[in-house]
N, C-alpha and C. Protein backbone atom coordinates (compact mmCIF):
# COMPACT_ATOMS: atom_id res chain seq x y z
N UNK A 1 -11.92 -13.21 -0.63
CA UNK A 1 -12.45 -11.85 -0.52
C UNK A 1 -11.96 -11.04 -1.73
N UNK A 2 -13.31 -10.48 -2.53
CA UNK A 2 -13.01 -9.76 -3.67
C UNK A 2 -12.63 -8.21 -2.76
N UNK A 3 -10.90 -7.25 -3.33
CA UNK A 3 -11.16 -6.41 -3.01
C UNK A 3 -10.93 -4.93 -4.11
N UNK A 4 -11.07 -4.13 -4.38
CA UNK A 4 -10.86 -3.34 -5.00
C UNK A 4 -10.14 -1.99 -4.74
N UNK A 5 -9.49 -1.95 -5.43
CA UNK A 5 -8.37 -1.15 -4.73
C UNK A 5 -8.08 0.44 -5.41
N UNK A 6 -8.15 1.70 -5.05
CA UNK A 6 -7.98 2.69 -5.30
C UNK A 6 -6.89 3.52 -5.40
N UNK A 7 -6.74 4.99 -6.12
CA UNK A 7 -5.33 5.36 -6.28
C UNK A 7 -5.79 6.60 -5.87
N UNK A 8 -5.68 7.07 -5.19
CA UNK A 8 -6.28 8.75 -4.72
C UNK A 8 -5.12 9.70 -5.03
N UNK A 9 -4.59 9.94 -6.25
CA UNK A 9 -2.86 10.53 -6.49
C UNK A 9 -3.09 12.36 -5.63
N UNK A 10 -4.06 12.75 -5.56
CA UNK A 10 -4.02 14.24 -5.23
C UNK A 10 -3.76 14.27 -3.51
N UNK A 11 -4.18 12.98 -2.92
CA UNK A 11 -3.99 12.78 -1.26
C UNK A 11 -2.78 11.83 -0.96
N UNK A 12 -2.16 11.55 -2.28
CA UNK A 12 -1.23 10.71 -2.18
C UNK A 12 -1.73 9.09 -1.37
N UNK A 13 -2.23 8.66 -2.03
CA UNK A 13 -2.85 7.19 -1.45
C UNK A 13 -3.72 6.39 -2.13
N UNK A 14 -2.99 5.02 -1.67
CA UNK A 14 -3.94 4.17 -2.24
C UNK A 14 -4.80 3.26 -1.00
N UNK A 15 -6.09 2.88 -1.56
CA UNK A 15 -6.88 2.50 -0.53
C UNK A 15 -7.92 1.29 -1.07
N UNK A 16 -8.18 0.47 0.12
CA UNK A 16 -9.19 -0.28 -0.40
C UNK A 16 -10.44 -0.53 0.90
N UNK A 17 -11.52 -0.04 0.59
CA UNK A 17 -12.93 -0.56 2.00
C UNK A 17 -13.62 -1.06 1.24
N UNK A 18 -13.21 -2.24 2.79
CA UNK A 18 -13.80 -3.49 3.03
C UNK A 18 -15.39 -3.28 4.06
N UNK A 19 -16.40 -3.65 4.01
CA UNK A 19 -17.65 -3.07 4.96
C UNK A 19 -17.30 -2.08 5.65
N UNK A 20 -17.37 -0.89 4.73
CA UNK A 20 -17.45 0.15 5.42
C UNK A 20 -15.82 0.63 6.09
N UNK A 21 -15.17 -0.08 5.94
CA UNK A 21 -13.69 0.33 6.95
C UNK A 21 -12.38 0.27 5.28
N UNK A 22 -11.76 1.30 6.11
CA UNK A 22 -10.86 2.06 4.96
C UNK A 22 -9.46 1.88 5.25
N UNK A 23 -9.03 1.03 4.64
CA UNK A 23 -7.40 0.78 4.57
C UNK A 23 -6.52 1.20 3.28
N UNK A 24 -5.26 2.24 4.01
CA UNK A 24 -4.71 3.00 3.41
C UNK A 24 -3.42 2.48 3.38
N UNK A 25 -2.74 2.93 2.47
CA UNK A 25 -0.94 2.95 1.82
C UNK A 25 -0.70 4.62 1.57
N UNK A 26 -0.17 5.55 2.32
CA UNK A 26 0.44 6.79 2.26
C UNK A 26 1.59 6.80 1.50
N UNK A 27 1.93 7.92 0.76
CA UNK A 27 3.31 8.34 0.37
C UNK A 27 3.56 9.47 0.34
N UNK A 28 4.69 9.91 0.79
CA UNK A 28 5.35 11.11 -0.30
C UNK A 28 6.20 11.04 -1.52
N UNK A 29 6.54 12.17 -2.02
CA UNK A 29 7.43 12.30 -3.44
C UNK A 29 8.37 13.04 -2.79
N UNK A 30 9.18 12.05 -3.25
CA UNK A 30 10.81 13.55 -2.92
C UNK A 30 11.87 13.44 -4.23
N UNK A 31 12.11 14.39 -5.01
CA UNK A 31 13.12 13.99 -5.67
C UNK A 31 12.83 13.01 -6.80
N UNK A 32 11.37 12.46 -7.63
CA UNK A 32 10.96 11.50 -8.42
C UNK A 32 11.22 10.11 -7.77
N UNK A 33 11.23 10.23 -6.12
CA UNK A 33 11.20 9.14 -5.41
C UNK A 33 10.22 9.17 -4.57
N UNK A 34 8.65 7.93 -4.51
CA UNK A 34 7.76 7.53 -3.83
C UNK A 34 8.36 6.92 -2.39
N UNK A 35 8.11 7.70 -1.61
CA UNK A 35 8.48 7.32 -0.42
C UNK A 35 6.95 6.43 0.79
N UNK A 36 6.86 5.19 0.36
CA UNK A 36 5.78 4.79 1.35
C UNK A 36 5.64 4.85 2.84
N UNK A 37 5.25 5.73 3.60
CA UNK A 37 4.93 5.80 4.77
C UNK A 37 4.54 5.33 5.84
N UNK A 38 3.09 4.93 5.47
CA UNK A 38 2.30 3.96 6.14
C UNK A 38 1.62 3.55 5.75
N UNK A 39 1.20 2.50 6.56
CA UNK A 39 -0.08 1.37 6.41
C UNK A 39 -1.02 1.27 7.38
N UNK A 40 -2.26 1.87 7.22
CA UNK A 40 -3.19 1.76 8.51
C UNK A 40 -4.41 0.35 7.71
N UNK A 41 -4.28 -0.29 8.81
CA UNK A 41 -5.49 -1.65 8.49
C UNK A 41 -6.93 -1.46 9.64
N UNK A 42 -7.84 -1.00 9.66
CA UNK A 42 -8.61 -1.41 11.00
C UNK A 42 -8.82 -2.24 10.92
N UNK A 43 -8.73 -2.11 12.82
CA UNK A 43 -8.91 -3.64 13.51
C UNK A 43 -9.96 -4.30 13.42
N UNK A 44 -11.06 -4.01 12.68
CA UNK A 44 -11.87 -4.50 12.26
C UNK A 44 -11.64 -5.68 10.96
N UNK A 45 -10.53 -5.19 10.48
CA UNK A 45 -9.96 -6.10 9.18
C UNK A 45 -8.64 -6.56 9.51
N UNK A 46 -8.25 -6.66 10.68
CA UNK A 46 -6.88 -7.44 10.59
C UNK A 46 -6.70 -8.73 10.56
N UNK A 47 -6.20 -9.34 10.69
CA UNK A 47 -6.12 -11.16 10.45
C UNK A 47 -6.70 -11.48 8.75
N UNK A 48 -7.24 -10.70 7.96
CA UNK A 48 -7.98 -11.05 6.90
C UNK A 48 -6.86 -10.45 5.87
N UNK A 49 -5.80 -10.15 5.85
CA UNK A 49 -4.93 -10.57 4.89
C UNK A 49 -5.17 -9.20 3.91
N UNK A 50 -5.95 -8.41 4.33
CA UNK A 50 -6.03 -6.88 3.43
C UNK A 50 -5.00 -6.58 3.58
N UNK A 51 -4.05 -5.67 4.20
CA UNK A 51 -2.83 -4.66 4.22
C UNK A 51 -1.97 -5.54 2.98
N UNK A 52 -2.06 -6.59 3.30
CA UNK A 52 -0.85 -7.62 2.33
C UNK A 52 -1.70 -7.27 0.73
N UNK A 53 -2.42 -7.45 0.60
CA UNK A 53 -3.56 -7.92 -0.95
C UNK A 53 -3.28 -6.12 -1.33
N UNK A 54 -3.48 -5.11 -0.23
CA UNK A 54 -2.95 -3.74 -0.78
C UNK A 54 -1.86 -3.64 -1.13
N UNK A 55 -0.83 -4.03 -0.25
CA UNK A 55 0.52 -3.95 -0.32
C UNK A 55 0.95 -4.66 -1.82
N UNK A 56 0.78 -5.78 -2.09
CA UNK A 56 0.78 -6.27 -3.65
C UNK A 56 0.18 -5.28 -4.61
N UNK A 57 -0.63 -5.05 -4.29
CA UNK A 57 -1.51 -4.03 -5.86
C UNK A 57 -0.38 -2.45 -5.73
N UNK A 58 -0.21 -1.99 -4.57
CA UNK A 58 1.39 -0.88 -4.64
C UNK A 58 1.88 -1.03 -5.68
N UNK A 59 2.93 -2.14 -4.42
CA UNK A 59 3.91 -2.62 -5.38
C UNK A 59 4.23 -2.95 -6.86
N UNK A 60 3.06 -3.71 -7.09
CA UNK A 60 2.35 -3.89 -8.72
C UNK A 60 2.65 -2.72 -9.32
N UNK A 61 1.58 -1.50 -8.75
CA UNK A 61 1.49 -0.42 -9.52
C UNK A 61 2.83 0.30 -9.93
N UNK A 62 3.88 0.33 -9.06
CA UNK A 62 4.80 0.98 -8.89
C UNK A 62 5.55 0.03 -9.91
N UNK A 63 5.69 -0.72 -10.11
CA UNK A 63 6.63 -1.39 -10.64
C UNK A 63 5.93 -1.39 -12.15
N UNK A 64 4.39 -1.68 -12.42
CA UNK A 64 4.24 -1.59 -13.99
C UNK A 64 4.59 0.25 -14.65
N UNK A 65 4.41 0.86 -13.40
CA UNK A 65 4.69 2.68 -13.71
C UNK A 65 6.30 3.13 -13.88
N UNK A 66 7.09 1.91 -13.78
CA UNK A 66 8.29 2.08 -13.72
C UNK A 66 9.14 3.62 -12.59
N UNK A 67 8.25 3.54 -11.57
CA UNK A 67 8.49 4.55 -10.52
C UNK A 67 9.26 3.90 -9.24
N UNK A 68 10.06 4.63 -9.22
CA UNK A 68 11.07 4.76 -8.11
C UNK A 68 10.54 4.44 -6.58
N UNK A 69 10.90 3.77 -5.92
CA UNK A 69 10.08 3.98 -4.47
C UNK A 69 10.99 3.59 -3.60
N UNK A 70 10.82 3.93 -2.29
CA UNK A 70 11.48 2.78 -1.19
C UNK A 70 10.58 3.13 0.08
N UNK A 71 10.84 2.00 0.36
CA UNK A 71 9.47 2.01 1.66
C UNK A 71 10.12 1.95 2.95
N UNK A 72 9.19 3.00 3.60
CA UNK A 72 9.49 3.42 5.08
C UNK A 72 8.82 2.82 6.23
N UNK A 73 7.59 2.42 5.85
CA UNK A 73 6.94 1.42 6.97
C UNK A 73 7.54 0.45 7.13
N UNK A 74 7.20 -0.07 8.22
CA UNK A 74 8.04 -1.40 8.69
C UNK A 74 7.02 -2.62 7.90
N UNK A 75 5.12 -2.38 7.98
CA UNK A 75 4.85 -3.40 7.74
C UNK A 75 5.46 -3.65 5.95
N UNK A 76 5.51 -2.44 5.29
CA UNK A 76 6.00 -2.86 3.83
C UNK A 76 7.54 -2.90 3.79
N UNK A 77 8.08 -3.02 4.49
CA UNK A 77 9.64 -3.29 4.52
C UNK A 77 9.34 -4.93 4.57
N UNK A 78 8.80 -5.13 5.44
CA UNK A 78 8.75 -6.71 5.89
C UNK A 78 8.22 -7.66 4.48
N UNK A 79 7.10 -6.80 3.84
CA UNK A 79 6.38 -7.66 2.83
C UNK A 79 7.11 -7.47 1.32
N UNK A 80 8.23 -6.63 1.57
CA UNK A 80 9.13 -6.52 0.27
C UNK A 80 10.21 -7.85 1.13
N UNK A 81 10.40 -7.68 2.53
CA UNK A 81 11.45 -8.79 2.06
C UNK A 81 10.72 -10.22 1.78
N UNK A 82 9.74 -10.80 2.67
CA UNK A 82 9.02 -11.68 2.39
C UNK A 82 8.46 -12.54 1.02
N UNK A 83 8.25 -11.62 0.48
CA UNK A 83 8.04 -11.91 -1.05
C UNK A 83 9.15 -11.07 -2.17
N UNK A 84 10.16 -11.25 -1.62
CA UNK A 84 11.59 -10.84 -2.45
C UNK A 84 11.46 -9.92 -3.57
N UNK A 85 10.73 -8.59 -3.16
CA UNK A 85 10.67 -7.72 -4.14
C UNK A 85 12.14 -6.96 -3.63
């Protein structure tokens, strides 16, 4: 699954829809620190490995932007330890 992935910086989010359904990565800024929030996937797209394929392009981003972050969701707590970021 080709997906394409968006940076919405004024709503604070990045996003990618898949037929029609919209999966998000939230943050705030505190202090020149990205604080990730949440992760909403619909259940229309779960089991298909989106939240993760978002969660990489984040992370990516954050890390080629040399920006500060630490993540507050549980599902991106889990996929930083999983893949040892």
């Amino acid at each position: 699954m080709e997906l394409t992935f968006n940076f919405d910086k004024p709503n604070n989010t990045f996003y990618t829809i898949v037929d029609g359904h919209k999966s998000v990565i939230t943050y705030t800024v505190r202090d020149d620190v990205w604080y990730l929030e949440h992760t909403v996937v619909p259940k229309e797209l779960s089991g298909q490995g989106v939240g993760s394929k978002l969660a990489k392009y984040v992370f990516d981003y954050l890390q080629e932007n040399k920006i500060k972050y630490k993540s507050v969701c549980s599902f991106l707590v889990a996929y930083e330890q999983k893949h040892g970021i």
